[in-house]
Protein backbone atom coordinates (compact mmCIF):
# COMPACT_ATOMS: atom_id res chain seq x y z
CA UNK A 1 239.22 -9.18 -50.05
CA UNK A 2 242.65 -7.84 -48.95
CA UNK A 3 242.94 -6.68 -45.10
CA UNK A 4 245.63 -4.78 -46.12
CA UNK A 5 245.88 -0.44 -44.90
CA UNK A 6 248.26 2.71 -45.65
CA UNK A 7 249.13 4.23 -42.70
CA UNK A 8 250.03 8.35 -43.47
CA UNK A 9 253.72 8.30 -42.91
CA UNK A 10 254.68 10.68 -39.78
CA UNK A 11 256.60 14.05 -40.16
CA UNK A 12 260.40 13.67 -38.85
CA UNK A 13 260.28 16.07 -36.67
CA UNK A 14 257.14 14.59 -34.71
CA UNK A 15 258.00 13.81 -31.28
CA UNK A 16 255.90 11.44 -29.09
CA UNK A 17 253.95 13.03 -25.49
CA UNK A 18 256.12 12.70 -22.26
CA UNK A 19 254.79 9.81 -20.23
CA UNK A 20 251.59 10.47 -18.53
CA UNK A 21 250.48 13.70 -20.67
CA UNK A 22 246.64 12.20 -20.98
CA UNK A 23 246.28 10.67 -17.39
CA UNK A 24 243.87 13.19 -16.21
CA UNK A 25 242.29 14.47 -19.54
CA UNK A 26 238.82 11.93 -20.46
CA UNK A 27 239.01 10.49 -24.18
CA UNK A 28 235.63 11.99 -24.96
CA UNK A 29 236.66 16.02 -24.06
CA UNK A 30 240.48 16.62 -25.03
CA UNK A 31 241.67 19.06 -23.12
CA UNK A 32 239.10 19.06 -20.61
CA UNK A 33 239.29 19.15 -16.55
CA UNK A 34 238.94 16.04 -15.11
CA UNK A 35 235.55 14.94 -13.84
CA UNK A 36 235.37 13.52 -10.52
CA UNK A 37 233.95 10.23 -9.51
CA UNK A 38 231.41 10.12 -6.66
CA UNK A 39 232.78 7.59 -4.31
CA UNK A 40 228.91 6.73 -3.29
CA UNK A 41 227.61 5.69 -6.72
CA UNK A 42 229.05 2.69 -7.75
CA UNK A 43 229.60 1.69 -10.98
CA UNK A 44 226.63 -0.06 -13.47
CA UNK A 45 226.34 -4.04 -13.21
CA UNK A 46 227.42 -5.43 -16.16
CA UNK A 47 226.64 -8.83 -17.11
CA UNK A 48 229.52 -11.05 -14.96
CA UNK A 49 228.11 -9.30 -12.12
CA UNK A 50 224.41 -10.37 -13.28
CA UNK A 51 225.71 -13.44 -13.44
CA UNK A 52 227.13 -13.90 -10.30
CA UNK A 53 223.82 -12.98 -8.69
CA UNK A 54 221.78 -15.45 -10.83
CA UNK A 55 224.11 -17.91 -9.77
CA UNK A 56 223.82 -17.16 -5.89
CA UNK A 57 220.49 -17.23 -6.34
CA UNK A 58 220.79 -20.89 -7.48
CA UNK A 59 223.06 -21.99 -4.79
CA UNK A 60 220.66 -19.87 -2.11
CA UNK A 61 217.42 -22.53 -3.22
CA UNK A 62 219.64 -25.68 -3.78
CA UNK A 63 221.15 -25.08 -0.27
CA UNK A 64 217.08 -24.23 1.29
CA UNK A 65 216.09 -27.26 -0.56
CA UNK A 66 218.63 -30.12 0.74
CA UNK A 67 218.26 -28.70 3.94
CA UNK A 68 214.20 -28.88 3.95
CA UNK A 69 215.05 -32.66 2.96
CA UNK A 70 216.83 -33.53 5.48
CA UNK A 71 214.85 -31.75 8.23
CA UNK A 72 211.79 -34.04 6.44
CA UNK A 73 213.78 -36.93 7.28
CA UNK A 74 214.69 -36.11 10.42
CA UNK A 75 210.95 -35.54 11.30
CA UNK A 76 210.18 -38.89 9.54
CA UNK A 77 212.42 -40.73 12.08
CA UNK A 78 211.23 -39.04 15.02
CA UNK A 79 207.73 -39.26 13.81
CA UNK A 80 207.96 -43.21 13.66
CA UNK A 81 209.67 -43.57 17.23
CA UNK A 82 206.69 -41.56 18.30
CA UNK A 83 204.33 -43.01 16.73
CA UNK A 84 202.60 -45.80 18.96
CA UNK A 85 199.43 -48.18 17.76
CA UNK A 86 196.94 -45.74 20.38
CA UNK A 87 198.40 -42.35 18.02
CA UNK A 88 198.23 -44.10 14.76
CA UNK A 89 194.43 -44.97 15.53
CA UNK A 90 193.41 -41.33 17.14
CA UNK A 91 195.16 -40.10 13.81
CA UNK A 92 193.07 -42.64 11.72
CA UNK A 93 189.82 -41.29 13.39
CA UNK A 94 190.90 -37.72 12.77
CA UNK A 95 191.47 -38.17 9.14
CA UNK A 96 188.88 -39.80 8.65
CA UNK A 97 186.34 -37.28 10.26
CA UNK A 98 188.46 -34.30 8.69
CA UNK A 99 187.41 -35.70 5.38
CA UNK A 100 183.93 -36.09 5.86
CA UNK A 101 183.60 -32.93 7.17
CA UNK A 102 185.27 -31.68 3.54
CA UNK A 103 183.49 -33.71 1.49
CA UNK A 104 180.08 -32.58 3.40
CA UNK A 105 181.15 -28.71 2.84
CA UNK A 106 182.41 -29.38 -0.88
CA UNK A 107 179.07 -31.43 -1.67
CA UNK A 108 176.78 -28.76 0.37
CA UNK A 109 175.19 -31.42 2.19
CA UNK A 110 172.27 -29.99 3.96
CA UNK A 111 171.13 -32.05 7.00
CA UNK A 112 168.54 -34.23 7.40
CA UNK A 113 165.82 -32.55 9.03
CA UNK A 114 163.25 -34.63 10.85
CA UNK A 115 160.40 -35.56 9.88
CA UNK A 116 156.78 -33.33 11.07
CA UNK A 117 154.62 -35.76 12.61
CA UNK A 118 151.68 -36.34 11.09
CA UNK A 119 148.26 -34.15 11.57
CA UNK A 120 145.90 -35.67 14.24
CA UNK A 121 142.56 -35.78 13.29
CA UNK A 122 139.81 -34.22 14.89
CA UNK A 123 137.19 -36.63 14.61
CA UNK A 124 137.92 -40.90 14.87
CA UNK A 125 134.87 -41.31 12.28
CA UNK A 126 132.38 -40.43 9.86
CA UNK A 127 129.12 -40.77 12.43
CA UNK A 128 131.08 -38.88 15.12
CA UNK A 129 132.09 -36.34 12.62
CA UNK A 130 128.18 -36.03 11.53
CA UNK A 131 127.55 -36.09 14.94
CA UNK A 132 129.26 -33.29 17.02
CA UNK A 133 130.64 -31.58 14.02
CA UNK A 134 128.11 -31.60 10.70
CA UNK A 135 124.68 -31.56 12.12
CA UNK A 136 125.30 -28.95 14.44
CA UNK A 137 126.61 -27.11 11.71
CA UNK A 138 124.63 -27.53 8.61
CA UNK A 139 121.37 -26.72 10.01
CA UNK A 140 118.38 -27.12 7.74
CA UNK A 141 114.73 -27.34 8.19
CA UNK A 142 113.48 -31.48 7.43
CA UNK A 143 110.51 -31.39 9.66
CA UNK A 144 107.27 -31.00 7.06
CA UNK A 145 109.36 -30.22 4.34
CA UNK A 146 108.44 -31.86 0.92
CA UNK A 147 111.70 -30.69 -0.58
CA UNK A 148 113.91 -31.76 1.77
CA UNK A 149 114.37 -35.20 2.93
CA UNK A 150 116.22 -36.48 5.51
CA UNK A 151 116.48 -39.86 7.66
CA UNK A 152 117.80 -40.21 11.14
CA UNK A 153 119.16 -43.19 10.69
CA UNK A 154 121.61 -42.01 7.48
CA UNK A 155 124.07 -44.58 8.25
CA UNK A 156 121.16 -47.73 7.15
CA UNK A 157 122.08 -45.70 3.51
CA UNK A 158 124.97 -46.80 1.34
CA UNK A 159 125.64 -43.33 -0.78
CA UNK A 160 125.06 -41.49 2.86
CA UNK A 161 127.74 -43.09 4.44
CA UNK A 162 129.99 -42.70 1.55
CA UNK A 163 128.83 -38.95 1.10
CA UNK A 164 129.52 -38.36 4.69
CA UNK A 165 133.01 -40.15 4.64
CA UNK A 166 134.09 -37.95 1.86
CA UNK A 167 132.61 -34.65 3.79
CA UNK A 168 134.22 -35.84 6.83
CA UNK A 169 137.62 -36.38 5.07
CA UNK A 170 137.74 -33.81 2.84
CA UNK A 171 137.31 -31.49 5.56
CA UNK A 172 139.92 -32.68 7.82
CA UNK A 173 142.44 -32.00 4.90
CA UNK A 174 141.36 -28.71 4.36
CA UNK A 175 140.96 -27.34 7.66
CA UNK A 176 144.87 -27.79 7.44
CA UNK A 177 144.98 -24.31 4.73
CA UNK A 178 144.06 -21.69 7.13
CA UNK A 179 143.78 -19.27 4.04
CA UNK A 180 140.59 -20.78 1.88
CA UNK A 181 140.63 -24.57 2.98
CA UNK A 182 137.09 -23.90 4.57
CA UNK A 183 135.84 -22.08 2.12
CA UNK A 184 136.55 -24.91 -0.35
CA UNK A 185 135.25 -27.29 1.84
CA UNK A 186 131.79 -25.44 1.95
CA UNK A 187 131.56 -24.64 -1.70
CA UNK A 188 132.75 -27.76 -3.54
CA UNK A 189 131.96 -30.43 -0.57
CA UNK A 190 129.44 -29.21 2.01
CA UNK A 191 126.91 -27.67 -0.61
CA UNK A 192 127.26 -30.37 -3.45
CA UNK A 193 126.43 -33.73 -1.12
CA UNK A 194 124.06 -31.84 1.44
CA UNK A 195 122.08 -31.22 -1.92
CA UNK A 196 122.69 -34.68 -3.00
CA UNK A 197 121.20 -36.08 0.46
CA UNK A 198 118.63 -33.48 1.13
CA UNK A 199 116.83 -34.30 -2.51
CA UNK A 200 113.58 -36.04 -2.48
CA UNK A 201 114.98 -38.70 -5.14
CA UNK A 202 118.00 -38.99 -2.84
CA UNK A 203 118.83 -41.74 -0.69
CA UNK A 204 116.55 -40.49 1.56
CA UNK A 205 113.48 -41.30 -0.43
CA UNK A 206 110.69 -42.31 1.57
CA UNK A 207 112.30 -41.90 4.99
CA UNK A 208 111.17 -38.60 7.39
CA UNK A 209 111.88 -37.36 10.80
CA UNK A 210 108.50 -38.10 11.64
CA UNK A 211 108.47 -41.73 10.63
CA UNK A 212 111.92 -42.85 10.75
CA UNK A 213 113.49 -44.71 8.50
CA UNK A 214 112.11 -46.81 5.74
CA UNK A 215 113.64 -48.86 3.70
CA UNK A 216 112.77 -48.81 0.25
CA UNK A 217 113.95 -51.09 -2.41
CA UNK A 218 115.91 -49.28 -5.59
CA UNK A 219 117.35 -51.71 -7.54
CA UNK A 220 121.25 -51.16 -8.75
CA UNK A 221 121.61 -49.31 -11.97
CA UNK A 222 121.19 -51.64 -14.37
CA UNK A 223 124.73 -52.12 -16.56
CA UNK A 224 125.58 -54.94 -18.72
CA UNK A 225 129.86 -56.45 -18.49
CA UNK A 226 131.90 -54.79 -20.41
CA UNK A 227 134.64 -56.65 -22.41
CA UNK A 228 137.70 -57.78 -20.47
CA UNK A 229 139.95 -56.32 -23.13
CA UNK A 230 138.38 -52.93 -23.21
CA UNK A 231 139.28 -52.12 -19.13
CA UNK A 232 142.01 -54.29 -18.22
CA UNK A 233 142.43 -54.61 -14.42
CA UNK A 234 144.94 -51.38 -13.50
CA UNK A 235 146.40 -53.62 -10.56
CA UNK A 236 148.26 -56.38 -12.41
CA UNK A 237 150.29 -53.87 -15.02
């Protein structure tokens, strides 16, 4: 591709401008007044300037950095002349219970709360239970009753006592729920085994108030051993 161009030839007569003819006349408007420059606006950045202030920039955090590294080592120096075996061990303990106290806010580790003591009961025993609590309480007639019997001496009586016990038990764990506990106690305790003892074939059989208490003799339900394999004993597995 040639580079080569024809320039137009100029006319012979053509004489060139005096010196300084365009000085004050812009190259956009020929022939145009001069515009004047506002000294307060300075000209736009262009990129050396850009440059320049990356590059200050540069030196600015190079310089804050070496001298934050050598202030660290300064402090390093002092820190070890300072530091005597009484400071490094308060410092030790202070770590150490900073980071516990993190780790216990980080883990929300609630504290141990102690322990309620456990309920007192009311009553030491079954008898004193039937004593001062049940037979003033669960008043029936068993003087010349034929359908009720009853036997002073309820404690000679195997299923008594154990009837009692569980009364006397179940009602010092419900008197605990001061919403129904008593009125679960009375329905599904009280009522069931005061029925139980009060029947005429009850353990009572044969006893009065009148006469005391006799002993009669029941023998044990009879029931035949059952095989070893079919009811395994609970307490060695």
């Amino acid at each position: 591709m040639s580079t080569d161009f024809d320039f137009p030839e100029l006319p012979d007569d053509f004489e060139p401008p005096p010196e300084g003819a365009y000085d004050e006349v812009p190259i956009d408007a020929p022939g145009a007044p001069a515009t004047a420059v506002d000294p307060g606006i300075s000209a736009p950045a262009g990129p050396a300037a850009a440059l320049s202030a990356q590059m200050e920039g540069f030196v600015t955090r190079a310089m804050d950095k070496r001298i934050s590294k050598e202030a660290d080592a300064i402090a390093a120096v002092k820190f070890e002349e300072m530091l005597t075996p009484e400071l490094h061990a308060q410092l030790q303990e202070a770590a150490q219970a900073r980071l516990v106290a993190q780790l216990a806010a980080a883990l929300e580790i609630p504290e141990e709360a102690e322990p309620e003591p456990e309920p007192q009961m009311v009553f030491g025993s079954a008898e004193e239970f039937m004593r001062d609590w049940l037979a003033p309480t669960y008043r029936r007639q068993v003087t010349d009753t034929p359908s009720r019997a009853w036997c002073p001496q309820w404690w000679k009586h195997e299923e008594a006592v154990n009837r009692v016990e569980a009364l006397w038990r179940a009602w010092e764990y419900l008197r605990l729920d001061a919403k129904t506990g008593m009125s679960v106690w009375w329905r599904d305790h009280a009522d069931h085994h005061m029925e139980k003892l009060f029947a005429g074939d009850g353990p009572f059989k044969g006893c009065s108030v009148d006469r005391g208490h006799k002993a009669l003799s029941v023998d044990p339900l009879p029931t035949d051993k059952a095989p070893d394999a079919l009811f395994p004993d609970q307490r060695e597995t």
